[in-house]
PDB file of N, CA and C in Angstrom:
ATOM      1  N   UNK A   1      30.890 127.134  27.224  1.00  0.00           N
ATOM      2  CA  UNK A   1      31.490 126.350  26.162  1.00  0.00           C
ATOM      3  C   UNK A   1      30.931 124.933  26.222  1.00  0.00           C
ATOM      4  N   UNK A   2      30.382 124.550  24.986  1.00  0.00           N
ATOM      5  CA  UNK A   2      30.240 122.602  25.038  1.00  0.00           C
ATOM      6  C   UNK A   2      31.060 122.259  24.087  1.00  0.00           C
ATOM      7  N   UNK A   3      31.485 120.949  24.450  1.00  0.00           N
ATOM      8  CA  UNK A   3      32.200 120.236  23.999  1.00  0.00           C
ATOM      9  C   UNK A   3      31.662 119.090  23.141  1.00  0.00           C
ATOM     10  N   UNK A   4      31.762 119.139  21.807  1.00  0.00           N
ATOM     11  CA  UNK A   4      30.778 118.022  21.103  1.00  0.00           C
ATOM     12  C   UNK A   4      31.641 116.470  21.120  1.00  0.00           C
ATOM     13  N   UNK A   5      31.494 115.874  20.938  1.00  0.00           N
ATOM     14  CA  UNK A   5      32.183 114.371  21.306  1.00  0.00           C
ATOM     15  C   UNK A   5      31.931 113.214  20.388  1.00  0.00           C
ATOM     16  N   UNK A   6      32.560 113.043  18.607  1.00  0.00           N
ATOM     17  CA  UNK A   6      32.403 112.125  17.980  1.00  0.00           C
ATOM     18  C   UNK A   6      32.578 111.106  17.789  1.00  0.00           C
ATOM     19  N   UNK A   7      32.590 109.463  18.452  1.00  0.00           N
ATOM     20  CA  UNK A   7      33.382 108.933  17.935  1.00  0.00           C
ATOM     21  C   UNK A   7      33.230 108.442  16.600  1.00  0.00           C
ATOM     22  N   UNK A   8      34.285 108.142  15.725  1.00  0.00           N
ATOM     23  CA  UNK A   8      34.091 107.993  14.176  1.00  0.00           C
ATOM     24  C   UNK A   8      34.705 106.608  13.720  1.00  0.00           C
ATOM     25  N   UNK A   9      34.054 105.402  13.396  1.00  0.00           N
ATOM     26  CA  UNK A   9      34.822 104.531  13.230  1.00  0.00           C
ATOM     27  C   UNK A   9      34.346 104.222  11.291  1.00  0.00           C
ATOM     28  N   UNK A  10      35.627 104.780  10.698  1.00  0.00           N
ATOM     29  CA  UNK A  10      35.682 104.937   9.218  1.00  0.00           C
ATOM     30  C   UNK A  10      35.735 103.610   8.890  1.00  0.00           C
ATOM     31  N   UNK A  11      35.345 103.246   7.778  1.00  0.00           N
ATOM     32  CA  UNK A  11      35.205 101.818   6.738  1.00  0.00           C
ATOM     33  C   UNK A  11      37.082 101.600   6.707  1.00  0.00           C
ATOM     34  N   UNK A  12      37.333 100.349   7.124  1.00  0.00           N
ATOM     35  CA  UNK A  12      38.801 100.011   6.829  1.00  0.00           C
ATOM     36  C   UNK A  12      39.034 100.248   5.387  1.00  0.00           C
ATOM     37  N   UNK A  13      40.228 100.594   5.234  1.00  0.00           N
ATOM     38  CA  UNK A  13      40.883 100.806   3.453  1.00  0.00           C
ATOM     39  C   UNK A  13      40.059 102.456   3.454  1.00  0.00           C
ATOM     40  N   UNK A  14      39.573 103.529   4.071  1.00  0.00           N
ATOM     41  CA  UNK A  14      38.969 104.548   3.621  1.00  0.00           C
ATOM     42  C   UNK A  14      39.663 105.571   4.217  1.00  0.00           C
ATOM     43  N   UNK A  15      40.858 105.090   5.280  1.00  0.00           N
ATOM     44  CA  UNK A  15      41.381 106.563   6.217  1.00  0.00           C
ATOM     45  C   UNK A  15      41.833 107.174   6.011  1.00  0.00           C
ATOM     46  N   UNK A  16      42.325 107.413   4.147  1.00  0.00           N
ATOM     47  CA  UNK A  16      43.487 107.847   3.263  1.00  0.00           C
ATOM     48  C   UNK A  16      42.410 109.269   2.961  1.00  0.00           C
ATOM     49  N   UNK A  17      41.286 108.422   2.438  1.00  0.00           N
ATOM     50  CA  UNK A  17      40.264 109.198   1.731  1.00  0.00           C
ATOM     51  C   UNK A  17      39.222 110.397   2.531  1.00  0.00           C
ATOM     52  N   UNK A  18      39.285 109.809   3.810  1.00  0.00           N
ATOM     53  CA  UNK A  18      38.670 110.076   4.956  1.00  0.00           C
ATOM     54  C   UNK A  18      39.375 111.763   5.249  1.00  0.00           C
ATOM     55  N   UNK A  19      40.431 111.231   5.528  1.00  0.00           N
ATOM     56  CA  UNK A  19      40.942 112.550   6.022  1.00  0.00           C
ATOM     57  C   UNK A  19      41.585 113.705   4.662  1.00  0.00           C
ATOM     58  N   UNK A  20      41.189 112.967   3.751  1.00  0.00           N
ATOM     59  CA  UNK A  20      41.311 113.984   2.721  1.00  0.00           C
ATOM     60  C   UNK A  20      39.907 115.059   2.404  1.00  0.00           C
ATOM     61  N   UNK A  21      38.877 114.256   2.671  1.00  0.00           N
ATOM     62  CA  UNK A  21      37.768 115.137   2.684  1.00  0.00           C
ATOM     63  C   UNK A  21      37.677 115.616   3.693  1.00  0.00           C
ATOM     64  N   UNK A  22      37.969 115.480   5.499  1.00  0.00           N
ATOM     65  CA  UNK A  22      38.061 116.321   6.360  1.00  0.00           C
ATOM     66  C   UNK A  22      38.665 117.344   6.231  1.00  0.00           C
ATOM     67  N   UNK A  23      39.784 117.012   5.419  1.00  0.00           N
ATOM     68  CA  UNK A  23      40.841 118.689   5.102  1.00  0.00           C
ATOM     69  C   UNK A  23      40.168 119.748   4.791  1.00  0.00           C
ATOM     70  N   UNK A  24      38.586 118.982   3.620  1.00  0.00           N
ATOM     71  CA  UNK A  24      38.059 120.539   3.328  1.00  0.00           C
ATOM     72  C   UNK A  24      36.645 120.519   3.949  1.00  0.00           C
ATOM     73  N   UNK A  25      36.363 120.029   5.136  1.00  0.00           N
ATOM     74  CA  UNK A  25      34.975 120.194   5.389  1.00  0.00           C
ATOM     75  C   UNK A  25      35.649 120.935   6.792  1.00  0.00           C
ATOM     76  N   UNK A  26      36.743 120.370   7.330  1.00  0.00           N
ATOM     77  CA  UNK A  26      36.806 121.125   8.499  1.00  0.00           C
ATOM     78  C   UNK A  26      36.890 123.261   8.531  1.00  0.00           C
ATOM     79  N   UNK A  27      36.868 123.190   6.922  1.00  0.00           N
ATOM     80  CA  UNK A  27      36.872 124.634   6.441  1.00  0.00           C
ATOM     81  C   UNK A  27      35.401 125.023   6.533  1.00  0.00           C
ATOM     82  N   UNK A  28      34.381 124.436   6.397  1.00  0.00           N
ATOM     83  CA  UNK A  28      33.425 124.352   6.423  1.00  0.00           C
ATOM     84  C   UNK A  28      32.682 124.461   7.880  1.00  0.00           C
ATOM     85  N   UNK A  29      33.322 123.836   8.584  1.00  0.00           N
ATOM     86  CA  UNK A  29      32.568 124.054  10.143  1.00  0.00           C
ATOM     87  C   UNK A  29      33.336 125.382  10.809  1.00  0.00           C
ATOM     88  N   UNK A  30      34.799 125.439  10.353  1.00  0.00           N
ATOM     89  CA  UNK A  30      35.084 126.454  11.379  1.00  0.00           C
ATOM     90  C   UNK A  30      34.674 127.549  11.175  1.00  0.00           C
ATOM     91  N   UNK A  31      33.901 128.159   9.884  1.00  0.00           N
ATOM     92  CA  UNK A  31      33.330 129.428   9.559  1.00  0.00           C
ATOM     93  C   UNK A  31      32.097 129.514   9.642  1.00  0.00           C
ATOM     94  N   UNK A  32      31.452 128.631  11.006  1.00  0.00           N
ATOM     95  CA  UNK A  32      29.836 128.432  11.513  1.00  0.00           C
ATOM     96  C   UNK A  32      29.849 129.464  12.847  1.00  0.00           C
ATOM     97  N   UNK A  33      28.690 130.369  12.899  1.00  0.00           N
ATOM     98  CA  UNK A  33      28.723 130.722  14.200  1.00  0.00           C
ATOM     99  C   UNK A  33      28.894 130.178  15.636  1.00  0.00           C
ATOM    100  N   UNK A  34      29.066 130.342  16.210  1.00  0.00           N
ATOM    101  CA  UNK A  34      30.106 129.650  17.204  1.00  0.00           C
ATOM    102  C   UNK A  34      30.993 128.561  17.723  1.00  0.00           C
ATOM    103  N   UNK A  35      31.419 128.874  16.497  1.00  0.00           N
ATOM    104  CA  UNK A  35      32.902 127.442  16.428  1.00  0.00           C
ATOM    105  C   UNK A  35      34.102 127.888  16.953  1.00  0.00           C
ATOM    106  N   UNK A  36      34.473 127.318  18.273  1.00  0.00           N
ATOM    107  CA  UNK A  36      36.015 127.975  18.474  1.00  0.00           C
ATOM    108  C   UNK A  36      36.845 127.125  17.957  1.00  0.00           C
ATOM    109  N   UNK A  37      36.608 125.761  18.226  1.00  0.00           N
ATOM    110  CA  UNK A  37      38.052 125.199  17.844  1.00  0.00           C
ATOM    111  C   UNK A  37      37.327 123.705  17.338  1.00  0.00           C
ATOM    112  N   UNK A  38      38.653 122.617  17.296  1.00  0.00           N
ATOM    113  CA  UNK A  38      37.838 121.352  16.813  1.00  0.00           C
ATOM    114  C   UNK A  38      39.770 120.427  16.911  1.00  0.00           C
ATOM    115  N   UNK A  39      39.505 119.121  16.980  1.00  0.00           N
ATOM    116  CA  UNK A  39      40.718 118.590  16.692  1.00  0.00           C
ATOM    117  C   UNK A  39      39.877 117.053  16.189  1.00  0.00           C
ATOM    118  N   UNK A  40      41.086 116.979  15.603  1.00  0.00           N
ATOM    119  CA  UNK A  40      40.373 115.162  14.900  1.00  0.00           C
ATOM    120  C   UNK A  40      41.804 114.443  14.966  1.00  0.00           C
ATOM    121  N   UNK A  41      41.503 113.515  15.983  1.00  0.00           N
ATOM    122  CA  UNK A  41      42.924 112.595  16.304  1.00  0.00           C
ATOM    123  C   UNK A  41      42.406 111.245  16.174  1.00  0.00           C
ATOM    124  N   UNK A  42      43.367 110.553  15.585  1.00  0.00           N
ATOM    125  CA  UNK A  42      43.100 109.115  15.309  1.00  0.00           C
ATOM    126  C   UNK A  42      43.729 108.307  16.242  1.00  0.00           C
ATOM    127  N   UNK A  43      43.229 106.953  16.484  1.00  0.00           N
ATOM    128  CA  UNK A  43      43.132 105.734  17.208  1.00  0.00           C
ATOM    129  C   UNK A  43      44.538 105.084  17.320  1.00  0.00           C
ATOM    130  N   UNK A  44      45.586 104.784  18.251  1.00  0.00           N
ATOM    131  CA  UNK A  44      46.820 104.314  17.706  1.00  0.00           C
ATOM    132  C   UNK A  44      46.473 102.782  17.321  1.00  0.00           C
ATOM    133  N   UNK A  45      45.875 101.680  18.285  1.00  0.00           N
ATOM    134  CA  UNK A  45      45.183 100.678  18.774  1.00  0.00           C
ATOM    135  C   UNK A  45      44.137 100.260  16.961  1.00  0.00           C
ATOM    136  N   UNK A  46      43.711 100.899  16.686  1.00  0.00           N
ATOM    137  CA  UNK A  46      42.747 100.577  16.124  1.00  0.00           C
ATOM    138  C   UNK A  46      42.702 101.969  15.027  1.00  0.00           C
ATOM    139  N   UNK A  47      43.346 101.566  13.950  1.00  0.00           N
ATOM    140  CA  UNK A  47      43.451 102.990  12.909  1.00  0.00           C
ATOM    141  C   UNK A  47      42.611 103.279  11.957  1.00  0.00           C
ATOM    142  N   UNK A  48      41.479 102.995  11.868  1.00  0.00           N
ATOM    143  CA  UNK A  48      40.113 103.006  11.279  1.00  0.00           C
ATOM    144  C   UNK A  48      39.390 103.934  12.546  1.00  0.00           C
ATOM    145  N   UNK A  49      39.315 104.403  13.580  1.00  0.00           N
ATOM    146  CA  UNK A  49      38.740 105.271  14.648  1.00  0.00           C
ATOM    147  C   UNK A  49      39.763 106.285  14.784  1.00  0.00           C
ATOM    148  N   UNK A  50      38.481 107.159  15.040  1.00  0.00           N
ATOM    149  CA  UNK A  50      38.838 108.449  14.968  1.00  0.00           C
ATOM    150  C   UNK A  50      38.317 109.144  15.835  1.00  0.00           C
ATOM    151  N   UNK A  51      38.535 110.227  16.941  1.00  0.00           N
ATOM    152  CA  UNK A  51      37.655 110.960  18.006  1.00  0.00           C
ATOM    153  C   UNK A  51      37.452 112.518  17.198  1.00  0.00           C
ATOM    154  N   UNK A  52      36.379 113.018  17.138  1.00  0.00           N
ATOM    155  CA  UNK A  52      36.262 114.055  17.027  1.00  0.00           C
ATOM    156  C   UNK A  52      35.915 115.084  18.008  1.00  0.00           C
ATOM    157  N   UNK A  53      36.649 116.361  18.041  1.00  0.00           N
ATOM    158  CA  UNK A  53      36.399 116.963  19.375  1.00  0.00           C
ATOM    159  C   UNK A  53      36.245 118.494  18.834  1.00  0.00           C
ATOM    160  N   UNK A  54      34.733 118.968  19.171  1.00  0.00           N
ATOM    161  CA  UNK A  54      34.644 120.248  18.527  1.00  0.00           C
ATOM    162  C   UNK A  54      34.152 121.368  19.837  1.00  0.00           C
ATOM    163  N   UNK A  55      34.693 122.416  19.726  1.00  0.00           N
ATOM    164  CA  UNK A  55      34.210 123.372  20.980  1.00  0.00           C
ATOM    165  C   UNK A  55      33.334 124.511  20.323  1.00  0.00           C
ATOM    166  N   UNK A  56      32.098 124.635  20.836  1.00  0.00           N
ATOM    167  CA  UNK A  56      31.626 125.573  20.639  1.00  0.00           C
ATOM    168  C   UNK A  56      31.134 126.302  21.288  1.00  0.00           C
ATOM    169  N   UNK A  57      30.610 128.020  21.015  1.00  0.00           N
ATOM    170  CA  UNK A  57      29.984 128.301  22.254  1.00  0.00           C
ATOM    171  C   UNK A  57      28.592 128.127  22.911  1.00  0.00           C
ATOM    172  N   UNK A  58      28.018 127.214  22.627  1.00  0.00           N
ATOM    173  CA  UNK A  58      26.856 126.887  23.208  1.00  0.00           C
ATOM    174  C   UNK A  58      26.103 125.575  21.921  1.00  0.00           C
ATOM    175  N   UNK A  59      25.284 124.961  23.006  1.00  0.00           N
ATOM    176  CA  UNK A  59      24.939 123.803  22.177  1.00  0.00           C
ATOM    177  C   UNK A  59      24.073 124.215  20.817  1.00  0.00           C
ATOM    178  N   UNK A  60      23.281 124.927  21.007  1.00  0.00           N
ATOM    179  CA  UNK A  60      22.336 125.304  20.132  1.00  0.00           C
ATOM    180  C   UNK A  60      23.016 125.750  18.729  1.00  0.00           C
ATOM    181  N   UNK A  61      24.536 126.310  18.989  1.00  0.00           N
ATOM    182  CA  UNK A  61      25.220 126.641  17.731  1.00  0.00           C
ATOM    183  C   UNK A  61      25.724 125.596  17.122  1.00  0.00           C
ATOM    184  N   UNK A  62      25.901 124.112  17.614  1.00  0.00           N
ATOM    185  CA  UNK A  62      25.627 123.106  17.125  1.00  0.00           C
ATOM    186  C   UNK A  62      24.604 122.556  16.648  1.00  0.00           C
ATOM    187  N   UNK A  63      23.479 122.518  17.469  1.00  0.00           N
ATOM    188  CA  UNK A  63      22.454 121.545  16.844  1.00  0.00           C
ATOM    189  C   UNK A  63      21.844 122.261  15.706  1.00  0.00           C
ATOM    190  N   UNK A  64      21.383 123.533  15.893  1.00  0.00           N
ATOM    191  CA  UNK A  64      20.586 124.582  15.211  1.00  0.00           C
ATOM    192  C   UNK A  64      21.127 125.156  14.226  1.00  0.00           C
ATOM    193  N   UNK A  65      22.602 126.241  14.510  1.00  0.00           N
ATOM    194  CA  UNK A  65      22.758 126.751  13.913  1.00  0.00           C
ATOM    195  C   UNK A  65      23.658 126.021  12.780  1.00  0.00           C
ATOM    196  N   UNK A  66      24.481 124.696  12.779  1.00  0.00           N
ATOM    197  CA  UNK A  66      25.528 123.817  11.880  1.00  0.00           C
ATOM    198  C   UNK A  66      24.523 122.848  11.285  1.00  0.00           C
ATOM    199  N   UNK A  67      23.711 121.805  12.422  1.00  0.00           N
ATOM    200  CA  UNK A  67      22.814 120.894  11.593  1.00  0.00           C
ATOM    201  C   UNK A  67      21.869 121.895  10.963  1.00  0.00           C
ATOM    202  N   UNK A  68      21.706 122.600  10.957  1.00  0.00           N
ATOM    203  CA  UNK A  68      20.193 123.448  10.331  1.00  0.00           C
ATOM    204  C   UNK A  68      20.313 124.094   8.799  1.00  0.00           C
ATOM    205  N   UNK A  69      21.492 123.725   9.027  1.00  0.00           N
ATOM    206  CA  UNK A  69      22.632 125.277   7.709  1.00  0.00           C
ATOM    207  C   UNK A  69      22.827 124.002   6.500  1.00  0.00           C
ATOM    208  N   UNK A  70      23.118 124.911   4.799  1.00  0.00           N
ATOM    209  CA  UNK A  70      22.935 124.850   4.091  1.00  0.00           C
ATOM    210  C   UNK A  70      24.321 123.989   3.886  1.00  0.00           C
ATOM    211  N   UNK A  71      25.176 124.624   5.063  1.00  0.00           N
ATOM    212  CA  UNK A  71      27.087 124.065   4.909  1.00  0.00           C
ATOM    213  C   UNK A  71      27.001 122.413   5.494  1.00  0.00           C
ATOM    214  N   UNK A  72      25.979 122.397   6.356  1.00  0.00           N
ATOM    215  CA  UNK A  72      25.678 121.152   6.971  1.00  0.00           C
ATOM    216  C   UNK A  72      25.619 119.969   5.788  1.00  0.00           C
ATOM    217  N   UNK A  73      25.069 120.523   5.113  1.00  0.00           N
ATOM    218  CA  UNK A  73      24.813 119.356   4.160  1.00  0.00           C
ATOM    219  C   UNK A  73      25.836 119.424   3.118  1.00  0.00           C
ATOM    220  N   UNK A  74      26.358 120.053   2.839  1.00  0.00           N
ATOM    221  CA  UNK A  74      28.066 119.785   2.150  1.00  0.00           C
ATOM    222  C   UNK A  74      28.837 118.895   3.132  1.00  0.00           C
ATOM    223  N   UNK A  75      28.744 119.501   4.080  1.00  0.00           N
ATOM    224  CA  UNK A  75      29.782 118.265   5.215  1.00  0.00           C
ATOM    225  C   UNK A  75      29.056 117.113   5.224  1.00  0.00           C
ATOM    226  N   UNK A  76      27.950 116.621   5.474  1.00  0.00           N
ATOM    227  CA  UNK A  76      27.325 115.598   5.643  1.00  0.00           C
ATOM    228  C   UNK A  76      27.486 114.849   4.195  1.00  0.00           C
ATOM    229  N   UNK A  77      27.775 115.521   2.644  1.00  0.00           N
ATOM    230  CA  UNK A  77      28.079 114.749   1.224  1.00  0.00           C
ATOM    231  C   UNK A  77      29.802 114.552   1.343  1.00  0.00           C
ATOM    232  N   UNK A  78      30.146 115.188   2.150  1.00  0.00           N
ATOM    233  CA  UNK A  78      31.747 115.056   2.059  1.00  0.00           C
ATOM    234  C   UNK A  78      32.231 113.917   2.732  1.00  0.00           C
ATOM    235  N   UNK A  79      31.182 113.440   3.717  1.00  0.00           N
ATOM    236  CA  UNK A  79      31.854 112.634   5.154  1.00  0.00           C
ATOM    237  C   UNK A  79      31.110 111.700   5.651  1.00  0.00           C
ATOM    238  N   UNK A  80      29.585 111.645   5.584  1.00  0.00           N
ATOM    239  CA  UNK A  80      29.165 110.712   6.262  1.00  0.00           C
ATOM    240  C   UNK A  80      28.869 109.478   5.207  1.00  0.00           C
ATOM    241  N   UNK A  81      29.607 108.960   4.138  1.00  0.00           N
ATOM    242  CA  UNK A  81      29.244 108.009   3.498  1.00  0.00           C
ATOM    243  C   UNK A  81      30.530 106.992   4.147  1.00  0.00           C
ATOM    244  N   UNK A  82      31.825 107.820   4.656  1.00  0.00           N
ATOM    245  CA  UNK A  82      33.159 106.834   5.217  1.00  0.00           C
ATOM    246  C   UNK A  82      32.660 106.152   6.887  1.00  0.00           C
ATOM    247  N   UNK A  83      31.450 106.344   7.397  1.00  0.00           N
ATOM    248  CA  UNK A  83      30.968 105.671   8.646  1.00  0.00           C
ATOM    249  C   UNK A  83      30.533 104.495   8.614  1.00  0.00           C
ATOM    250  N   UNK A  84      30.577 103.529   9.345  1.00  0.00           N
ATOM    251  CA  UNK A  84      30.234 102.487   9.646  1.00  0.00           C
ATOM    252  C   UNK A  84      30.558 101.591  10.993  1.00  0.00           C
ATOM    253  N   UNK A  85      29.810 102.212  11.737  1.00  0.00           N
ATOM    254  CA  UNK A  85      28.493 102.765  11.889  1.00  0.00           C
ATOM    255  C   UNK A  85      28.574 103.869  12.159  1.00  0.00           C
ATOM    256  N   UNK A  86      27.342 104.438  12.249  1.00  0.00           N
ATOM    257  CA  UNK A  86      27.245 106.182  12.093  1.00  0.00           C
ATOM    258  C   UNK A  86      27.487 106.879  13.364  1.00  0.00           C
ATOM    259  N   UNK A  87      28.236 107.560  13.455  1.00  0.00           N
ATOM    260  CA  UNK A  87      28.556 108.319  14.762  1.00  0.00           C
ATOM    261  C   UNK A  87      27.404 108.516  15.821  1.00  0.00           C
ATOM    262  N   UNK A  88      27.525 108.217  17.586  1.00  0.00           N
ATOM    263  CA  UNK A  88      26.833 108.652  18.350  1.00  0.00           C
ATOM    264  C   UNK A  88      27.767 110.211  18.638  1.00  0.00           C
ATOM    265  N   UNK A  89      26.761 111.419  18.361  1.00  0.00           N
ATOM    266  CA  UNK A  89      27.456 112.622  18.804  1.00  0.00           C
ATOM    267  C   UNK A  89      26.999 112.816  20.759  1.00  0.00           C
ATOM    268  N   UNK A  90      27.679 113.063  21.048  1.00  0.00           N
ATOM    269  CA  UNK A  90      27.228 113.568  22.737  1.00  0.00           C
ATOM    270  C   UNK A  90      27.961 114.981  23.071  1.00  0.00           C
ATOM    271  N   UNK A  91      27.418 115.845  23.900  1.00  0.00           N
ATOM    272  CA  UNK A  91      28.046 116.694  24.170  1.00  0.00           C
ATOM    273  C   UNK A  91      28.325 116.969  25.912  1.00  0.00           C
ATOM    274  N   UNK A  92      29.237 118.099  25.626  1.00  0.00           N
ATOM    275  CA  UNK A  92      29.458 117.772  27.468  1.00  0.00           C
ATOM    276  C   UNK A  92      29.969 119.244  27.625  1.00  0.00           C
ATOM    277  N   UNK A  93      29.612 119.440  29.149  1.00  0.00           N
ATOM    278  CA  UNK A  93      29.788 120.548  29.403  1.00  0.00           C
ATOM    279  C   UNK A  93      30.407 120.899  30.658  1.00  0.00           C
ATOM    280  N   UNK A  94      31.384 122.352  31.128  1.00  0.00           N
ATOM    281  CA  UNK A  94      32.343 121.887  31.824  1.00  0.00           C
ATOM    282  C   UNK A  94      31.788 121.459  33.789  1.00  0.00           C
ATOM    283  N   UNK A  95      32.231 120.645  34.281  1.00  0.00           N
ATOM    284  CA  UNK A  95      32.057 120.552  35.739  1.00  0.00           C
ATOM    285  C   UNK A  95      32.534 121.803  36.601  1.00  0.00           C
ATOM    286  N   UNK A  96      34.361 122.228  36.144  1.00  0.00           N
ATOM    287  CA  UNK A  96      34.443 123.043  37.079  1.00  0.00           C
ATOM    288  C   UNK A  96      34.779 124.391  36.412  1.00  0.00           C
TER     289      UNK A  96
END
């Protein structure tokens, strides 16, 4: 399993809008080959940030099979115009 690791810091005045288009893109990733799960929790401190946390089963079904795909780029028109600045993605994988 890797663990993908977003942080998301949305344009202030956009978090209304933000998570209204996540409602339907997260429909969009979870029907990618190997997507188990995903959560998107926001910042108490600072409510314009957002962590994104997606599990999949192996990295390549991230990089390859989601960035590579046709759905990729619906999510990417749905979501990446509310960044500023643009997400560093990292992934991680388990120690024990």
């Amino acid at each position: 399993m890797i663990l993908e690791v977003a942080m998301l810091d949305v344009k202030p005045g956009q978090e209304g809008a933000f998570e209204a288009a996540f409602a339907e893109a997260r429909r969009i990733i979870a029907s990618m080959r190997g997507y188990l799960s995903h959560e998107l929790q926001r910042c108490i401190e600072n409510r314009s940030r957002y962590v994104l946390l997606v599990r999949w089963e192996t990295l390549e079904d991230h990089t390859h099979g989601f960035r590579q795909s046709d759905e990729y780029q619906r999510w990417r028109a749905l979501l990446h115009h509310f960044y500023d600045p643009f997400p560093v993605v990292e992934h991680y994988e388990p120690v024990f």
